[in-house]
Protein backbone atom coordinates (compact mmCIF):
# COMPACT_ATOMS: atom_id res chain seq x y z
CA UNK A 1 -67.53 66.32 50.17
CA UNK A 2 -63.92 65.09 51.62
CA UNK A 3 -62.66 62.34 49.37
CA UNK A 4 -62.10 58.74 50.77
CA UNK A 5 -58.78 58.12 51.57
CA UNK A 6 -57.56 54.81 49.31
CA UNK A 7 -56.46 52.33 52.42
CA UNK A 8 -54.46 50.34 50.32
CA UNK A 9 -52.34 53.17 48.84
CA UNK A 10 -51.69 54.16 52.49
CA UNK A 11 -51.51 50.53 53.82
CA UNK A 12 -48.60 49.74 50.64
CA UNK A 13 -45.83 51.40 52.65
CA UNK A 14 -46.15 49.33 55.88
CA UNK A 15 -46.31 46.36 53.83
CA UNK A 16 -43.26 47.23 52.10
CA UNK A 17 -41.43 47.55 55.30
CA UNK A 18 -42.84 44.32 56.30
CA UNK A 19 -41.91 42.44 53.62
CA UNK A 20 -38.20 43.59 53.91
CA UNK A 21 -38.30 43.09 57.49
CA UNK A 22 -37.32 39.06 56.30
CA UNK A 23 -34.13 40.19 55.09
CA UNK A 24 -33.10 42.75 57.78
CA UNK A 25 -33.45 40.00 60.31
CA UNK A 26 -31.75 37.75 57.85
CA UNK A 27 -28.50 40.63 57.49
CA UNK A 28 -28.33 41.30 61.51
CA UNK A 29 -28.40 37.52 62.36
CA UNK A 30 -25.43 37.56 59.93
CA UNK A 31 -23.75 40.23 61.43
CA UNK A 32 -24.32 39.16 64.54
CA UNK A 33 -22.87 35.79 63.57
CA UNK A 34 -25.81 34.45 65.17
CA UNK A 35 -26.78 31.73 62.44
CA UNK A 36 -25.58 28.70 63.89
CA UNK A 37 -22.94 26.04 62.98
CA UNK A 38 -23.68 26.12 58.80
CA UNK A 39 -24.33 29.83 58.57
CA UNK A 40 -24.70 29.44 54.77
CA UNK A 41 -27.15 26.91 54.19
CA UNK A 42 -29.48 29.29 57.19
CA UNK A 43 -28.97 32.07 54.34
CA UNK A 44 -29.96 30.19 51.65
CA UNK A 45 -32.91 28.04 53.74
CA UNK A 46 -34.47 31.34 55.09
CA UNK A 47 -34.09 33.03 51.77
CA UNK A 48 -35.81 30.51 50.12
CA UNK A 49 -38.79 30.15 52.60
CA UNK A 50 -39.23 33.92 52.22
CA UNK A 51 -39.46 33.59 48.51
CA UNK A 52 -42.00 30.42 48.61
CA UNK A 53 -43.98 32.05 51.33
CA UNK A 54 -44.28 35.29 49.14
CA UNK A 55 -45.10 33.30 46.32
CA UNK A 56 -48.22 31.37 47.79
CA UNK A 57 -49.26 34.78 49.04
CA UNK A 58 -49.36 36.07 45.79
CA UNK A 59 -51.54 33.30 44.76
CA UNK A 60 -54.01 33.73 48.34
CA UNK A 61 -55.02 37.50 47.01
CA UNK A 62 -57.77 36.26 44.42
CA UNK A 63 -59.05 33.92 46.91
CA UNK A 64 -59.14 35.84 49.55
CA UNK A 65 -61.00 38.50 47.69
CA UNK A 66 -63.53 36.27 46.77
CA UNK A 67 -64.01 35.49 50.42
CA UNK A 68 -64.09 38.73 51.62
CA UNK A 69 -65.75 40.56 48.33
CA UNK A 70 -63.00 43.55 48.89
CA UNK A 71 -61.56 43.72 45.04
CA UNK A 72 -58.72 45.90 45.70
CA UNK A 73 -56.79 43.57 47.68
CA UNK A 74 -55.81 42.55 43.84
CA UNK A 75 -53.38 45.54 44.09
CA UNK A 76 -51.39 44.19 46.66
CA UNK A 77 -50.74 41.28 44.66
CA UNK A 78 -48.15 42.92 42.02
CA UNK A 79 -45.74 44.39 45.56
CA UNK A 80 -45.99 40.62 46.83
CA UNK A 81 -45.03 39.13 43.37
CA UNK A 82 -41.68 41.54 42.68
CA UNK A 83 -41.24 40.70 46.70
CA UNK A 84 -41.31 37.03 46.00
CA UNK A 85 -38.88 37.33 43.22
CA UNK A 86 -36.85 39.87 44.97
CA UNK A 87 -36.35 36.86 48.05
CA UNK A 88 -35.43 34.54 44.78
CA UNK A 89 -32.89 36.43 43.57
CA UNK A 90 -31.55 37.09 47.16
CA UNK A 91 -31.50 33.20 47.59
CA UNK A 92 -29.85 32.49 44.00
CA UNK A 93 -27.22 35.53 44.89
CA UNK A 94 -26.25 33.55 48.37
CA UNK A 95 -25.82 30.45 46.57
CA UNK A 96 -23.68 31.49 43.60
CA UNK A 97 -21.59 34.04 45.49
CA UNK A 98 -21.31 32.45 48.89
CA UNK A 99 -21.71 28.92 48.66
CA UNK A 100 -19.86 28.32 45.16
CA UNK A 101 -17.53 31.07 45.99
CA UNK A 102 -18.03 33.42 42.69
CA UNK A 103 -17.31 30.32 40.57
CA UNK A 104 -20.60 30.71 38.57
CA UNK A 105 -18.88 28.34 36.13
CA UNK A 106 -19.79 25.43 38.38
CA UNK A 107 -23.37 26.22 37.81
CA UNK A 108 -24.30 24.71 35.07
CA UNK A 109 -22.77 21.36 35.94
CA UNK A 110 -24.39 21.92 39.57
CA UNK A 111 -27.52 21.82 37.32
CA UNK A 112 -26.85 18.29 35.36
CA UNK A 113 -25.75 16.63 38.34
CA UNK A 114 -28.51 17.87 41.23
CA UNK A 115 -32.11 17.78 40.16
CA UNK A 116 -33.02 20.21 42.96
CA UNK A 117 -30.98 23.18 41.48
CA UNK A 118 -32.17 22.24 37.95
CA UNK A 119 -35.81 22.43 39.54
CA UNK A 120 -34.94 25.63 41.75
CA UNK A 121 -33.36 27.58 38.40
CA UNK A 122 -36.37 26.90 35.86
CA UNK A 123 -38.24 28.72 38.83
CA UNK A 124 -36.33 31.25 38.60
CA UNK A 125 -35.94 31.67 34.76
CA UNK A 126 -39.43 31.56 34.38
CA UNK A 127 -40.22 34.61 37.05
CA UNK A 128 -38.23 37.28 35.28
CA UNK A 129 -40.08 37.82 32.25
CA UNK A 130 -42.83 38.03 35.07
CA UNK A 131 -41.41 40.70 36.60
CA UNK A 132 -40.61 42.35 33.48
CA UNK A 133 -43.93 43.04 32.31
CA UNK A 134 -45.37 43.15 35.54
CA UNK A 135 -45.68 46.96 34.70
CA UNK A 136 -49.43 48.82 33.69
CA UNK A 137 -47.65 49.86 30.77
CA UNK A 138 -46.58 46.05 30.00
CA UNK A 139 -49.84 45.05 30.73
CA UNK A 140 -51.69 47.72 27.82
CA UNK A 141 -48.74 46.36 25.42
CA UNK A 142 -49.41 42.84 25.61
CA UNK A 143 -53.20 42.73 26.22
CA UNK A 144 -54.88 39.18 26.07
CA UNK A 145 -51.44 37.92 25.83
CA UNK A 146 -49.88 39.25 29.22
CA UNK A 147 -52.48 36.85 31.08
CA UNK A 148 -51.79 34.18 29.13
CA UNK A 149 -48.02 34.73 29.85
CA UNK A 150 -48.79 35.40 33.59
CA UNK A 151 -50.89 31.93 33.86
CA UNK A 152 -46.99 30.80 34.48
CA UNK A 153 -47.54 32.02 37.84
CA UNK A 154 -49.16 28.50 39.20
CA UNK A 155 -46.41 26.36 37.90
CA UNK A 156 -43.94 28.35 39.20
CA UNK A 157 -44.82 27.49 43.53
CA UNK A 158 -44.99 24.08 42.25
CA UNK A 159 -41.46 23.91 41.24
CA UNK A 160 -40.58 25.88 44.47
CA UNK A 161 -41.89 22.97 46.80
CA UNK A 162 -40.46 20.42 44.52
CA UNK A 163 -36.87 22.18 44.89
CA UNK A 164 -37.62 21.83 48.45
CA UNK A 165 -38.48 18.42 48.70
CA UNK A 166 -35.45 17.52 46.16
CA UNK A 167 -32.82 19.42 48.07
CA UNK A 168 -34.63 17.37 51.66
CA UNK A 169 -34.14 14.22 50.10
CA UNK A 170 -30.89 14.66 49.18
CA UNK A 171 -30.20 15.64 52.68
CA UNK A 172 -29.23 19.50 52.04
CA UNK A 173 -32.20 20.92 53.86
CA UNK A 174 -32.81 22.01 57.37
CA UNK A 175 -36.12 20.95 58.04
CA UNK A 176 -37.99 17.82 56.54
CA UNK A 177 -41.54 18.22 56.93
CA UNK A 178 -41.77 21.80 55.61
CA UNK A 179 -42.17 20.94 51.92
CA UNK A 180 -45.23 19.17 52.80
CA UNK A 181 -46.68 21.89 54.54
CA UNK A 182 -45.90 24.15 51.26
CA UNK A 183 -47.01 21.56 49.37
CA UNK A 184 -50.39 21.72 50.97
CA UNK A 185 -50.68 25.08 51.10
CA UNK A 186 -50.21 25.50 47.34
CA UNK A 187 -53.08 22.27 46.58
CA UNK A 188 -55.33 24.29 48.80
CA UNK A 189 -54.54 27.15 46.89
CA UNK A 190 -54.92 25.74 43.36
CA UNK A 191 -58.18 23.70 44.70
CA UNK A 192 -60.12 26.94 45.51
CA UNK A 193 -59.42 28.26 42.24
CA UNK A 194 -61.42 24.97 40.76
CA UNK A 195 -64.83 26.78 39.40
CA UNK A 196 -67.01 24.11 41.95
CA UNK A 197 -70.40 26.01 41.23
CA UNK A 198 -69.73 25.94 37.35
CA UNK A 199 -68.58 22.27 37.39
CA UNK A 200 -72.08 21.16 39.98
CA UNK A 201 -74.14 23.43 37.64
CA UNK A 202 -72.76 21.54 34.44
CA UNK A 203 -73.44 17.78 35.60
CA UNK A 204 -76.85 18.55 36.79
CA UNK A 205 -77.33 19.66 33.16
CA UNK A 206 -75.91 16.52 32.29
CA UNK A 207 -77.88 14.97 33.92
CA UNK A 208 -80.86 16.57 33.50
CA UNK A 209 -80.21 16.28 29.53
CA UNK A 210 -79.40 12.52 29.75
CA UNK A 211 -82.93 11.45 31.93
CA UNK A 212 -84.93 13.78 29.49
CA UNK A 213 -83.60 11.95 26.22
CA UNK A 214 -84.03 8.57 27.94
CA UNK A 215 -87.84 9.57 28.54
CA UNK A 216 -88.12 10.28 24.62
CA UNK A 217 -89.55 7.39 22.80
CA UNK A 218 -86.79 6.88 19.62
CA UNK A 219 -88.82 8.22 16.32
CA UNK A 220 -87.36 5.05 14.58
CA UNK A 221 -88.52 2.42 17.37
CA UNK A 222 -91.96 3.86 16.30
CA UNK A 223 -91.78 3.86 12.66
């Protein structure tokens, strides 16, 4: 009998190319000098939508296998999550080295003086020991702990749309309502992941425990 062929082993590939696609387009605009009147701040907006939009997908894998009942689309989610911080690093590389001009000492006061950045480089921080031990091998090392390590992964999002909304608000940011739709995206996200069933099943037990002791007469009333 002819083994199955493992689609998402074969489908990997395509949605490696697809994933770099982003920053090809991103490099020819460039070249092409084709990014309008602030060039820099299209690198760094376009880089950053990449990494936010790579980001929630990461987090739409477990839902969407719930929905669909396929379980191994929870191996695409480790190529989407490297992906995601591959577009952050591509959007913290543009800012140091093209919009501060190599002077990486300016940084750090960049960091005291504009919330936004502060917000944007905890984001950051926080996904490389995720993509450290984002290996099988890291995973067997660390055990229970590597989840509760990778938990990190719904906070981080969060501080991508408020780096977003910051940087709009202080009037650095190419379009205005796009936080909000990240924003929403990321609540819808987090909102599916509430256990609803669990939750229903535990207040009807509640319930059903609080009407059965008001039925029982109290033994000391009676005595």
């Amino acid at each position: 009998m002819a083994r199955r062929r493992d689609w998402v082993a074969l489908s990997k590939p395509p949605l490696f190319a697809l994933c770099l696609l982003p920053l090809v387009l991103l490099a020819w605009n460039a070249a092409q000098g084709t990014l309008g009147p602030d060039p820099v701040a299209q690198l760094e907006h376009r880089s950053g939508d990449w990494a936010l939009r790579l980001l929630l997908a990461t987090l739409a894998v477990t839902p969407l296998r719930r929905v669909t009942g396929v379980s191994k689309l929870v191996r695409y989610r480790r190529l989407l999550g490297l992906f995601a911080f591959f577009y952050v690093c591509v959007h913290m590389g543009i800012y140091l080295v093209i919009d501060l001009g190599g002077f990486w000492s300016q940084i750090f006061a960049e960091i005291a003086r504009k919330p936004y950045i502060t917000v944007g480089f905890t984001a950051w921080l926080l996904l490389i020991p995720l993509a450290l031990t984002s290996t099988k091998g890291m995973m067997r090392r660390l055990g229970r702990r590597w989840q509760q390590m990778h938990r990190i992964v719904y906070l981080i999002p969060l501080l991508g749309v408020l780096h977003y909304a910051w940087m709009v608000k202080s009037g650095n940011a190419i379009a205005n309502r796009e936080p909000l739709y990240y924003g929403a995206a990321f609540a819808a996200l987090m909102l599916w992941r509430i256990p609803w069933a669990r939750l229903r099943d535990g207040l009807r037990a509640l319930r059903a425990g609080t009407a059965a002791a008001a039925r029982c007469p109290d033994p000391a009333a009676r005595r």
